[in-house]
N, C-alpha and C. Protein backbone atom coordinates (compact mmCIF):
# COMPACT_ATOMS: atom_id res chain seq x y z
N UNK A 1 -52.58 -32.80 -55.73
CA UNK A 1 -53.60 -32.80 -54.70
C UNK A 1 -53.35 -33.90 -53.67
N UNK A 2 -52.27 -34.74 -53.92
CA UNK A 2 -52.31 -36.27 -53.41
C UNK A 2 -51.80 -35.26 -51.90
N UNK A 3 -50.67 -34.43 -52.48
CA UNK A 3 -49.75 -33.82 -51.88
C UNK A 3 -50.36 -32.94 -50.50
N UNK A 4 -51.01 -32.28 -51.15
CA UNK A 4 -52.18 -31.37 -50.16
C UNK A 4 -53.45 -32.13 -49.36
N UNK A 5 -53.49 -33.16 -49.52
CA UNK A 5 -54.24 -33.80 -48.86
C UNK A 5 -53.56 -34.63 -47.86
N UNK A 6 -52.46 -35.65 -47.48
CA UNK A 6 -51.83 -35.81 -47.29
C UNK A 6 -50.99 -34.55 -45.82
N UNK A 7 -50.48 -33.69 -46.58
CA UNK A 7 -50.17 -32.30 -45.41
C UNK A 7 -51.21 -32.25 -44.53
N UNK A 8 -52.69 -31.97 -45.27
CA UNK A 8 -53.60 -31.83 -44.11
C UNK A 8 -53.70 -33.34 -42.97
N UNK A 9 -53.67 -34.09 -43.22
CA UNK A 9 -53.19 -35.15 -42.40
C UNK A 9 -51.92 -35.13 -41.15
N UNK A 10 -50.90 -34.45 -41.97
CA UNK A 10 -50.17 -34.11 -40.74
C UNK A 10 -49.87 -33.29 -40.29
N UNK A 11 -50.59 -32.19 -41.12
CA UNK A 11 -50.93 -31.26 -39.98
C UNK A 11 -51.74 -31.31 -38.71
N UNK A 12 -53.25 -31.84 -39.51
CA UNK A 12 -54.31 -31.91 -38.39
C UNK A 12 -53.85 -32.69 -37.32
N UNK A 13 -52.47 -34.05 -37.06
CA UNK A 13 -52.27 -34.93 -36.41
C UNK A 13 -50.82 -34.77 -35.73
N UNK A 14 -49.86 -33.73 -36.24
CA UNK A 14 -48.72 -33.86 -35.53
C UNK A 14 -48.46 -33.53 -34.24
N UNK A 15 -49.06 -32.42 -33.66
CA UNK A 15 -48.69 -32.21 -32.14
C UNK A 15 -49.21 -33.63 -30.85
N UNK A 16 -49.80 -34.32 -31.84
CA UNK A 16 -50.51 -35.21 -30.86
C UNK A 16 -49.73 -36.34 -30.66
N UNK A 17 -49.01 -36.83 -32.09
CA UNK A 17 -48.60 -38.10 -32.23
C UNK A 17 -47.66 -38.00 -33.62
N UNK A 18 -46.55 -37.14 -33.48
CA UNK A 18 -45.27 -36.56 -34.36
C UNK A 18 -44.99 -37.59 -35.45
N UNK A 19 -44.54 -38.44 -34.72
CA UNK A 19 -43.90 -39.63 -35.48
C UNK A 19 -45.36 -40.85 -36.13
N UNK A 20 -45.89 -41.15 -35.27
CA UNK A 20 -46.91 -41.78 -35.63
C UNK A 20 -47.48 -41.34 -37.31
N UNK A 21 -47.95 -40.33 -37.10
CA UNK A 21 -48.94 -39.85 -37.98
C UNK A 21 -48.14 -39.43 -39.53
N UNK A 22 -47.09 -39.33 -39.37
CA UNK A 22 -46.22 -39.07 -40.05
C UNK A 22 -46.44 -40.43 -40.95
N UNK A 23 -45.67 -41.26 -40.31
CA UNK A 23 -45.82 -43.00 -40.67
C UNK A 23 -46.78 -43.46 -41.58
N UNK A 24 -48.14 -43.06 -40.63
CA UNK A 24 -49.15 -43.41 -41.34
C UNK A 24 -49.60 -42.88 -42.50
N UNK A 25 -49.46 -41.48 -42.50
CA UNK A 25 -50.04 -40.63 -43.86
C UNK A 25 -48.59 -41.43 -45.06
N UNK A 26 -47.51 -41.82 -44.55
CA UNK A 26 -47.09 -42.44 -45.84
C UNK A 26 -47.20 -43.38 -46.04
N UNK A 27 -47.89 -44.35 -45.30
CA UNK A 27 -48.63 -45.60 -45.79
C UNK A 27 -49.77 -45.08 -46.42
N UNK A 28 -50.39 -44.61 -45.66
CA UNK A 28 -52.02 -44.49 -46.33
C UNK A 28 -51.77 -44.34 -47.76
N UNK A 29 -50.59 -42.94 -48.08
CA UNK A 29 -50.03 -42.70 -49.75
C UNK A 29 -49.95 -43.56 -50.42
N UNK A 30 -49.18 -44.79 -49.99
CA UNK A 30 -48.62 -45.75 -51.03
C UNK A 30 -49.46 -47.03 -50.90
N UNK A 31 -49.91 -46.97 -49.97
CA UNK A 31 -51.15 -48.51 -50.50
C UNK A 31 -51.87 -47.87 -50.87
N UNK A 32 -52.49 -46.82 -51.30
CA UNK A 32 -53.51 -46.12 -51.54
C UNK A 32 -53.35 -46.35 -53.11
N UNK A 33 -51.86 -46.01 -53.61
CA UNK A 33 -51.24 -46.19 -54.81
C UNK A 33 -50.81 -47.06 -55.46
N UNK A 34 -51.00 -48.29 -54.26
CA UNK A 34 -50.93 -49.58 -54.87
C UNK A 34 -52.24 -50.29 -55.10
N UNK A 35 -53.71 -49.63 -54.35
CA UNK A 35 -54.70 -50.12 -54.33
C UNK A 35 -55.14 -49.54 -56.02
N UNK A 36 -54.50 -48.54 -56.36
CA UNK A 36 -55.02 -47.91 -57.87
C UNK A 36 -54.72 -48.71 -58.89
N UNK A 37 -53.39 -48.35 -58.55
CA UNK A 37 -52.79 -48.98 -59.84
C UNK A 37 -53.14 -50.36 -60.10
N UNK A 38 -53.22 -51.41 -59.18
CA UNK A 38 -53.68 -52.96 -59.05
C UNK A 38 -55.01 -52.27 -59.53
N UNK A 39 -56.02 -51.99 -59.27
CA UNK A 39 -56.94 -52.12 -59.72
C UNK A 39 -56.85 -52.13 -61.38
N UNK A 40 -56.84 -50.53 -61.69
CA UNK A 40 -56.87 -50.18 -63.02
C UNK A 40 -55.79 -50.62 -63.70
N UNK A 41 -54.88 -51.20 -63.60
CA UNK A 41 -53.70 -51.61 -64.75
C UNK A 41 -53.73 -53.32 -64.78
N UNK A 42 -54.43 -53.64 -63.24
CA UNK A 42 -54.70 -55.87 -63.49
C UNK A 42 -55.75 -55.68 -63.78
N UNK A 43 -56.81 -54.97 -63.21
CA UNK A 43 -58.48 -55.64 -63.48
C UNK A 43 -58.92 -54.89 -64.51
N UNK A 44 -58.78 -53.43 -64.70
CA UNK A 44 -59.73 -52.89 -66.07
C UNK A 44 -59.10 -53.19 -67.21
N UNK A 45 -57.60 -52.95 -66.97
CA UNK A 45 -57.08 -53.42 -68.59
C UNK A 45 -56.65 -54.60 -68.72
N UNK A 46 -55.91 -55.40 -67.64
CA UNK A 46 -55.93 -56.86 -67.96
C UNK A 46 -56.74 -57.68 -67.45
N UNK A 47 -57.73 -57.19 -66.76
CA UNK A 47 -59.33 -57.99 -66.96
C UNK A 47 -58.25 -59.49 -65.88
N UNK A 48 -57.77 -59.16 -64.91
CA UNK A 48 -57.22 -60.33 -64.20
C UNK A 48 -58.14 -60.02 -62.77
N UNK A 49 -58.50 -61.47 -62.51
CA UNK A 49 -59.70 -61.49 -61.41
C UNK A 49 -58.67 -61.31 -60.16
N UNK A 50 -57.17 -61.93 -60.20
CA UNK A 50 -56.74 -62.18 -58.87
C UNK A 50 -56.42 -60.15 -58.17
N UNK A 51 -56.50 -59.85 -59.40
CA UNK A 51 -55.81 -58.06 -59.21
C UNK A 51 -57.11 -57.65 -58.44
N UNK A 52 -58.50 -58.09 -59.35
CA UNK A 52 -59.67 -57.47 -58.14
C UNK A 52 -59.44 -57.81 -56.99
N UNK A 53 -59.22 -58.62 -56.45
CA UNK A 53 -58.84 -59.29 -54.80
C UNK A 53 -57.85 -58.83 -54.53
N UNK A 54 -56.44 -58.86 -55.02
CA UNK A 54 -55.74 -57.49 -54.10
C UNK A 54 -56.25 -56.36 -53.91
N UNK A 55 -56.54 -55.68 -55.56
CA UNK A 55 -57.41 -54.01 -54.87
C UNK A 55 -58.31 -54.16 -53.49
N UNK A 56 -59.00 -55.25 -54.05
CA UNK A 56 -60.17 -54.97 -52.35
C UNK A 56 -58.63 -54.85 -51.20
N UNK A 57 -58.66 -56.02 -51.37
CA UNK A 57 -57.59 -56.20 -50.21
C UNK A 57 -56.74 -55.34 -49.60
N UNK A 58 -55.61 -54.59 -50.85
CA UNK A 58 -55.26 -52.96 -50.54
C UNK A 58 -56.60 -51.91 -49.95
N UNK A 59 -57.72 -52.04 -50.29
CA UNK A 59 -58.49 -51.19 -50.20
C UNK A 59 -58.64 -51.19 -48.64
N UNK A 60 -59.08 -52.21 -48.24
CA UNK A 60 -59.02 -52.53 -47.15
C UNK A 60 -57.93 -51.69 -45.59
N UNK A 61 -57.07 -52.45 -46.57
CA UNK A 61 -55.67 -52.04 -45.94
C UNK A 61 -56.06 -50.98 -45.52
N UNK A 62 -56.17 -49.63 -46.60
CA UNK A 62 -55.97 -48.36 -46.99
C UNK A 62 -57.17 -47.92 -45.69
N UNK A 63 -58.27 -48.44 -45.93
CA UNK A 63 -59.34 -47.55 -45.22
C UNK A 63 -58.87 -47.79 -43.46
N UNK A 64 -58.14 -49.15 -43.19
CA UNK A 64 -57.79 -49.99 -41.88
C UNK A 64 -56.78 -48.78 -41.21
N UNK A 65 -55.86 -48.36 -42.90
CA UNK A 65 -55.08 -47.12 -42.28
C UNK A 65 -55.92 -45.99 -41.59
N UNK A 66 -56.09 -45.42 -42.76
CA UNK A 66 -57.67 -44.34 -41.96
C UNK A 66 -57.90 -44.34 -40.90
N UNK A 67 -58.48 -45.69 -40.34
CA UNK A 67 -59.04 -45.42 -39.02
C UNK A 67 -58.29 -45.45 -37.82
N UNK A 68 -57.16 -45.86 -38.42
CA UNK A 68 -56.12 -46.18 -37.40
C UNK A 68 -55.74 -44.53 -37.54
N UNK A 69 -55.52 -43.78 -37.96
CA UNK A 69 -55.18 -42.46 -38.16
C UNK A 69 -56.10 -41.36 -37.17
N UNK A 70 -57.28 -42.15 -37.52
CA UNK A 70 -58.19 -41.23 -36.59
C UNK A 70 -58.45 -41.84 -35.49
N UNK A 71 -57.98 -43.20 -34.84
CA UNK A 71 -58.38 -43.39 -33.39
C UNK A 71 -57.12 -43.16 -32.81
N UNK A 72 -55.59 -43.65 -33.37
CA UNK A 72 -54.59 -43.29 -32.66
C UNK A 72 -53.82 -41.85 -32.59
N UNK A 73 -54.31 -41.03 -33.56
CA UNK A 73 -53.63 -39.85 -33.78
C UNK A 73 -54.56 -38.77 -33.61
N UNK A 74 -54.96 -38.05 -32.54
CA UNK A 74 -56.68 -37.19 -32.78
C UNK A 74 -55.81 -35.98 -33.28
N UNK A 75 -56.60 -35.48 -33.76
CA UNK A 75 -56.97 -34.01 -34.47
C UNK A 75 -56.27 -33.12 -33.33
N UNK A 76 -55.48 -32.00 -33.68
CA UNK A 76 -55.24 -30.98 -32.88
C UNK A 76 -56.23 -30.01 -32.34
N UNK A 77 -56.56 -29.82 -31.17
CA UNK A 77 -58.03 -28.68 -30.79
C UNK A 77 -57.42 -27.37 -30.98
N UNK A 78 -58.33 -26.98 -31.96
CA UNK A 78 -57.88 -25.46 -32.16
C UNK A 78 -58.96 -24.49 -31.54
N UNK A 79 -58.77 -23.20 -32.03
CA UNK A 79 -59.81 -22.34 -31.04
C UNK A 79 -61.04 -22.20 -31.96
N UNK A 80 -62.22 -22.32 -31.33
CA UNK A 80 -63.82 -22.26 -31.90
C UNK A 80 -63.71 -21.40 -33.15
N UNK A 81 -62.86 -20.48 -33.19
CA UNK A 81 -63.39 -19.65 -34.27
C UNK A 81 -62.84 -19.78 -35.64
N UNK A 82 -61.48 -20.82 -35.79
CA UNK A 82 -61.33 -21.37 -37.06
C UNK A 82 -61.96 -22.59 -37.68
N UNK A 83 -62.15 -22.16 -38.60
CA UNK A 83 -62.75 -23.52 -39.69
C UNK A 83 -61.74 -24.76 -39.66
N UNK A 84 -62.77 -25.33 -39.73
CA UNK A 84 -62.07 -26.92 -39.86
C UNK A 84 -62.67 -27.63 -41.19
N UNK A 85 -61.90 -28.49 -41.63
CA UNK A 85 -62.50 -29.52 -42.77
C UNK A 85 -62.98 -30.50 -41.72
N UNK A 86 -64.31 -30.90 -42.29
CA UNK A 86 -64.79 -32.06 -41.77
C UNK A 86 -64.54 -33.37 -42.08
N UNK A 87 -64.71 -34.48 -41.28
CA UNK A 87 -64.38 -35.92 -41.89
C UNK A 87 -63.18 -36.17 -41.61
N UNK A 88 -62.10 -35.55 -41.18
CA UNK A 88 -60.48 -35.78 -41.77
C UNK A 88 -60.37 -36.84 -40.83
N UNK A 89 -60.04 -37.88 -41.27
CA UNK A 89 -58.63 -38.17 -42.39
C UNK A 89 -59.87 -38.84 -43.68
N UNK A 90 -60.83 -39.24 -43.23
CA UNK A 90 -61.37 -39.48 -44.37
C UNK A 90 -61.70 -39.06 -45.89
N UNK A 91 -62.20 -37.87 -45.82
CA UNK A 91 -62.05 -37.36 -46.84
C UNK A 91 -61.21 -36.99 -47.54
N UNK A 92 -59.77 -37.10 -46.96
CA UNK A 92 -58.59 -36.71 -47.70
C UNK A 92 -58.05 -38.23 -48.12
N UNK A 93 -58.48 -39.10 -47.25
CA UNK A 93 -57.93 -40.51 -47.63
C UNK A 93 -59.11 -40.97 -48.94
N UNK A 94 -60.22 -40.30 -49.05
CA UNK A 94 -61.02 -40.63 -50.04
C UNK A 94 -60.49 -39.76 -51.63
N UNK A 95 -60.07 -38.45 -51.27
CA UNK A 95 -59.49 -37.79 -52.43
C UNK A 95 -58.26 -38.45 -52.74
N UNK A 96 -57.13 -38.93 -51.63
CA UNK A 96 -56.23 -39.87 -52.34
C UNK A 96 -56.72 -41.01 -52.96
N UNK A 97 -57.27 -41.69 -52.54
CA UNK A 97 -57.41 -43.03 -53.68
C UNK A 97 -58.28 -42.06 -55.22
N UNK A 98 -58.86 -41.44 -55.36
CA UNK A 98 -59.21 -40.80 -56.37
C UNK A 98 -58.26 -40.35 -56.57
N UNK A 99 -57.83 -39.71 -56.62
CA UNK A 99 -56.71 -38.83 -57.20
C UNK A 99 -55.06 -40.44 -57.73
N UNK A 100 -55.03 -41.34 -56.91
CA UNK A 100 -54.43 -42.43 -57.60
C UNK A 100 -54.94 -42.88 -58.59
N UNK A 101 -56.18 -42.71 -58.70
CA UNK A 101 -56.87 -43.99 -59.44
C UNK A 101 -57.13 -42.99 -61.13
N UNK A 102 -56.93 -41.57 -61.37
CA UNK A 102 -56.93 -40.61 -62.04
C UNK A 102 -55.44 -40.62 -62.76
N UNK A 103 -54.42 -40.82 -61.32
CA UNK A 103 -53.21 -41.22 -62.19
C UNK A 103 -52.90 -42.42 -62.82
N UNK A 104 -53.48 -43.28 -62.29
CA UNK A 104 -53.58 -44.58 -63.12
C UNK A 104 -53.89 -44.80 -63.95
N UNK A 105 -55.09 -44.32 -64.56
CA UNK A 105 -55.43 -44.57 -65.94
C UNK A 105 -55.09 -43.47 -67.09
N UNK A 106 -53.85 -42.63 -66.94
CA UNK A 106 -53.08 -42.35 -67.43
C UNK A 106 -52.23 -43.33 -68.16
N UNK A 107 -51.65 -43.24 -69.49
CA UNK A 107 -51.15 -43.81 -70.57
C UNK A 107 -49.78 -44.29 -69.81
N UNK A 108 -48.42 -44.69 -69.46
CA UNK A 108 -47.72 -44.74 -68.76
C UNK A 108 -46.48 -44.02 -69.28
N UNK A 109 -46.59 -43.61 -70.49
CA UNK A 109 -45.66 -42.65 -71.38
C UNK A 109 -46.07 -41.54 -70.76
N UNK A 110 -47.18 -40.76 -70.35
CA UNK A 110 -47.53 -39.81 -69.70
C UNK A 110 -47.25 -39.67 -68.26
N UNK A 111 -47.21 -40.65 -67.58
CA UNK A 111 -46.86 -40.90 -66.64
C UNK A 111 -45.00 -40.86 -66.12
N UNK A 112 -44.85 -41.14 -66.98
CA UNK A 112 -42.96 -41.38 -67.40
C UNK A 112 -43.13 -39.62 -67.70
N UNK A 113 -43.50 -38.74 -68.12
CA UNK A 113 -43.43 -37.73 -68.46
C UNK A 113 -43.54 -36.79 -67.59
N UNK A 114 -44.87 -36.74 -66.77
CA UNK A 114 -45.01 -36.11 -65.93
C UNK A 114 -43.76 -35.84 -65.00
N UNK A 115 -43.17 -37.13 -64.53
CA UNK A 115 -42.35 -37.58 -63.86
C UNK A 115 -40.78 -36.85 -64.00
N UNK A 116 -40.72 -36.80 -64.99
CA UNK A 116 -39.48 -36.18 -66.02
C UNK A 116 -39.59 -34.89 -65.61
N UNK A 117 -41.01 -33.81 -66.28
CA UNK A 117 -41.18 -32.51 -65.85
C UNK A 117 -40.72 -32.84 -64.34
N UNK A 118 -41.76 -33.20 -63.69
CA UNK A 118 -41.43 -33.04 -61.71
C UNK A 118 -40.25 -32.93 -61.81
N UNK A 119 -39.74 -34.41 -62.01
CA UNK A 119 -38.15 -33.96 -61.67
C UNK A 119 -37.45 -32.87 -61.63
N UNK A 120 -37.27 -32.20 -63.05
CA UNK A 120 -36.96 -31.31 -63.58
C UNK A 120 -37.32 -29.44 -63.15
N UNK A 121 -38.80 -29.96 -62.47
CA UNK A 121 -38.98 -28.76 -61.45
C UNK A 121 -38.05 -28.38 -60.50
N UNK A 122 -38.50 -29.76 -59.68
CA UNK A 122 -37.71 -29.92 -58.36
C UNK A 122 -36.03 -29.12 -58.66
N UNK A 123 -35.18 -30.00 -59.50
CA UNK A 123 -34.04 -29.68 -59.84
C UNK A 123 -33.72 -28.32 -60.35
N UNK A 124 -34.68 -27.29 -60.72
CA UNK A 124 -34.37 -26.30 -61.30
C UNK A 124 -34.73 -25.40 -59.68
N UNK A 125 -35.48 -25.83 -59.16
CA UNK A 125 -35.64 -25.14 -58.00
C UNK A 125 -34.94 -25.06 -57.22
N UNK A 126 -34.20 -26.42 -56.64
CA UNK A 126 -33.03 -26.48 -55.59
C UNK A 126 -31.51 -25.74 -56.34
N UNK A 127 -31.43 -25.64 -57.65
CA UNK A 127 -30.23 -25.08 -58.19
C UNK A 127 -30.70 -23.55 -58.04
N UNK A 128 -31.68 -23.22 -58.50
CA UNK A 128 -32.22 -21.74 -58.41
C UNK A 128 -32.13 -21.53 -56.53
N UNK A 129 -32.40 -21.71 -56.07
CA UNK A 129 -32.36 -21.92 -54.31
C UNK A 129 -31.57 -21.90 -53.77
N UNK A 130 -30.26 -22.64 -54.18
CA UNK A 130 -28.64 -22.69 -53.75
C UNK A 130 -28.12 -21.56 -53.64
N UNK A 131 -28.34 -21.16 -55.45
CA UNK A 131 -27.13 -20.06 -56.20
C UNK A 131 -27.75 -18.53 -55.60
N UNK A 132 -29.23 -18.29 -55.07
CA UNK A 132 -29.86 -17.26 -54.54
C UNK A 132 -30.45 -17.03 -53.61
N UNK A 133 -30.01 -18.19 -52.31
CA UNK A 133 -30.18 -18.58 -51.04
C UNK A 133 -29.44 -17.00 -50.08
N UNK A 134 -30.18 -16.40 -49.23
CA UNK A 134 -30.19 -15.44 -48.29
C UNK A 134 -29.03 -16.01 -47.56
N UNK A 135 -29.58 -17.27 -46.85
CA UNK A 135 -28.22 -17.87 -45.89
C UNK A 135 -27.03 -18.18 -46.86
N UNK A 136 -26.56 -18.16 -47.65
CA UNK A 136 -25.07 -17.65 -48.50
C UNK A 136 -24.41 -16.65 -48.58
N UNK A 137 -25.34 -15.80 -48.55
CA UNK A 137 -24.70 -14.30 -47.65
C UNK A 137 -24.32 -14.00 -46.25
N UNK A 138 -24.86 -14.87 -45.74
CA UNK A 138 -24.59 -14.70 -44.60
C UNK A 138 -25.81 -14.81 -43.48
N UNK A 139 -26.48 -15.91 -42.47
CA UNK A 139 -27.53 -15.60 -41.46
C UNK A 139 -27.29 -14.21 -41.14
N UNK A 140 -26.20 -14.05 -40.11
CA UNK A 140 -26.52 -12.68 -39.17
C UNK A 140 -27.09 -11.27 -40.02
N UNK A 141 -26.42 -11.09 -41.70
CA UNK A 141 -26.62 -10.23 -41.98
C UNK A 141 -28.40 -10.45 -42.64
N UNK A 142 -28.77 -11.48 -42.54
CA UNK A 142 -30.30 -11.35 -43.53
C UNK A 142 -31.00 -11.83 -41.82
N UNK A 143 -30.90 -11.87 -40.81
CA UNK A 143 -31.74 -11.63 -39.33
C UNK A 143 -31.68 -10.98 -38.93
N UNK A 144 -30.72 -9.90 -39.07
CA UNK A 144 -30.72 -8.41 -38.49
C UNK A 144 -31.18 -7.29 -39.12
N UNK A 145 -31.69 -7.51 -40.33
CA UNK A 145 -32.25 -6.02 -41.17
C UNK A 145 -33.19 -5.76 -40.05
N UNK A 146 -33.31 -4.53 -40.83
CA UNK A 146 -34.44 -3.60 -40.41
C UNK A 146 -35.73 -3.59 -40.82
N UNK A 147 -36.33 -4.59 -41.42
CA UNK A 147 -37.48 -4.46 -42.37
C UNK A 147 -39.08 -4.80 -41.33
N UNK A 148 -39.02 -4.34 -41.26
CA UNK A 148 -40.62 -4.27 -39.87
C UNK A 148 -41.71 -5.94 -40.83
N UNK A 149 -42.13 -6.57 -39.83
CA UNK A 149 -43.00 -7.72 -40.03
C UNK A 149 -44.16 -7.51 -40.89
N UNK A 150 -45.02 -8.23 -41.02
CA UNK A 150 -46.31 -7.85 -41.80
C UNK A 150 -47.41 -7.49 -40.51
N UNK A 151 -47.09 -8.42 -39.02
CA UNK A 151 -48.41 -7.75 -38.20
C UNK A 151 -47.83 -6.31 -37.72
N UNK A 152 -46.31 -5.90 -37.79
CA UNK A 152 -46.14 -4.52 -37.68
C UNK A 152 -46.39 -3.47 -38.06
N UNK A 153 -46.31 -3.62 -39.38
CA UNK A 153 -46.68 -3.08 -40.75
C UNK A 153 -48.43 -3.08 -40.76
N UNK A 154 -49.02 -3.96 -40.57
CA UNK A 154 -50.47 -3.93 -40.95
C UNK A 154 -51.23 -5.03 -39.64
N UNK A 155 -51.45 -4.69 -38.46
CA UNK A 155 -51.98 -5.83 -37.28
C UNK A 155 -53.27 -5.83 -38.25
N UNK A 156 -53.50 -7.82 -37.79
CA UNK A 156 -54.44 -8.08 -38.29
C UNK A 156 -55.69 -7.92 -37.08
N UNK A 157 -57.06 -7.86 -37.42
CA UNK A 157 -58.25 -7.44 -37.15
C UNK A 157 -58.18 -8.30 -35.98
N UNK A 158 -57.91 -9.30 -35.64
CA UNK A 158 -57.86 -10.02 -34.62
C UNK A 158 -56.90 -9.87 -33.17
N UNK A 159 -55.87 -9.19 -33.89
CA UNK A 159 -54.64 -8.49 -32.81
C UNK A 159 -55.42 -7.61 -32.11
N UNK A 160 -56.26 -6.70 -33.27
CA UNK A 160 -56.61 -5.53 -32.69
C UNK A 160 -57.89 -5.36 -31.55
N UNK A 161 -58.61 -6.52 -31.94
CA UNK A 161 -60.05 -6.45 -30.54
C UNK A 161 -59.65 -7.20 -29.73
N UNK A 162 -60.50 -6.61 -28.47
CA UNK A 162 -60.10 -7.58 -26.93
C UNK A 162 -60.94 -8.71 -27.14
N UNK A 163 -60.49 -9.66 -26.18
CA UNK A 163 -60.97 -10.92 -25.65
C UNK A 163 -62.74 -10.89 -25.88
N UNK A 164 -63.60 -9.75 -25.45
CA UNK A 164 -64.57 -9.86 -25.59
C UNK A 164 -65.46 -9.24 -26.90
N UNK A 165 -64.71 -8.88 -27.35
CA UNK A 165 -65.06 -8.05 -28.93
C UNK A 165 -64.85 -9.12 -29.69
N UNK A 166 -64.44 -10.02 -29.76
CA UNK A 166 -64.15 -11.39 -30.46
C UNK A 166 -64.96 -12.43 -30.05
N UNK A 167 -64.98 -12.85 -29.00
CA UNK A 167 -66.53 -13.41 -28.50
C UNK A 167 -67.72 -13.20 -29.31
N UNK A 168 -67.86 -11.52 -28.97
CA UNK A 168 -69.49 -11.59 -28.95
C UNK A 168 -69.81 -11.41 -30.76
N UNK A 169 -68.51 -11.10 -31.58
CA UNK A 169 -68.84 -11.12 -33.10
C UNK A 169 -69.01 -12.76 -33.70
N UNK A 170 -68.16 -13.71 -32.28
CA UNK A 170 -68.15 -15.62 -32.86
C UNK A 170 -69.25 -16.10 -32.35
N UNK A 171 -69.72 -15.33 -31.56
CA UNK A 171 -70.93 -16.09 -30.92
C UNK A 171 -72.55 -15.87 -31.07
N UNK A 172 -73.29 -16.59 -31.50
CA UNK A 172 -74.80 -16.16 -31.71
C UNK A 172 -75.29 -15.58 -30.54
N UNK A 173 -76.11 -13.91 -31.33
CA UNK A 173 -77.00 -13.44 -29.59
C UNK A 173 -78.03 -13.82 -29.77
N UNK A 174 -78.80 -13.84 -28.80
CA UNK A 174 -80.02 -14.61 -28.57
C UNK A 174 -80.88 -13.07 -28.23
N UNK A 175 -81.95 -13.12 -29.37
CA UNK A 175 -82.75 -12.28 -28.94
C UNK A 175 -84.05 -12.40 -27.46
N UNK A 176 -83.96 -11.28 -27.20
CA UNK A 176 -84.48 -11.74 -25.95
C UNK A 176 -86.03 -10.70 -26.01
């Protein structure tokens, strides 16, 4: 989830500020992950006061990121009629530190484990990916089939009404 929260960050922020926002969503990640782990591995289990004062301190950091996310990087304007998550970057910068602080108090043998599986995903995927990769056959021959698109095959509901048939289904009528 760290993962998917995070994307929505640069998604909602890349056409505006590419590189920027990029930057930041991997800071926000890793002090976010250093604000956890300091917490829960110095202060709950080794009960060390100086670890509470970094966490704040990371915490700090972390939220300082945030806002810096949302005053230097705005949100892409999309059209009225898609949904948006509200709050962003906040609420995704609030599910990351949760979602750290969930991995943290994980056993660290579990943690070492998890880690192992991932790996082991990843690696079975990029070998599976290589050996049955389209572009190994060849680009020209897997861009030139014949296989018709999905809005060819099936236009979606939105292709299909005009400019004002879409309006007046997004927009409240006012009884008169």
């Amino acid at each position: 989830f760290i993962m998917t929260n995070s994307s929505l960050l640069v998604v909602r922020t890349r056409d505006s500020s590419p590189g920027l926002a990029q930057k930041l969503t991997g800071a926000l990640v890793v002090v976010a992950a250093a604000t956890m782990f300091t917490f829960q591995k110095g202060y709950v289990v080794g009960e060390s006061s100086a670890a509470l004062y970094i966490s704040i301190v990371l915490l700090v950091v972390t939220i300082a990121i945030g806002v810096t996310i949302f005053v230097k990087c705005p949100q892409n304007a999309s059209e009225g009629d898609l949904f948006r998550a509200p709050l962003v970057p906040f609420i995704p910068m609030l599910s990351i530190l949760v979602n750290w602080l969930l991995v943290a108090q994980m056993a660290e043998k579990d943690i070492a484990r998890a880690f192992i599986w991932i790996g082991a995903a990843i690696l079975t995927y990029f070998m599976y990916g290589f050996s049955h990769s389209e572009g190994r056959k060849g680009w020209a021959k897997m861009l030139n089939h014949g296989v018709l698109g999905l809005n060819e095959v099936r236009p979606s509901m939105s292709d299909m009404m005009s400019g004002d048939a879409k309006k007046s289904l997004l927009s409240p009528v006012a009884d008169k």
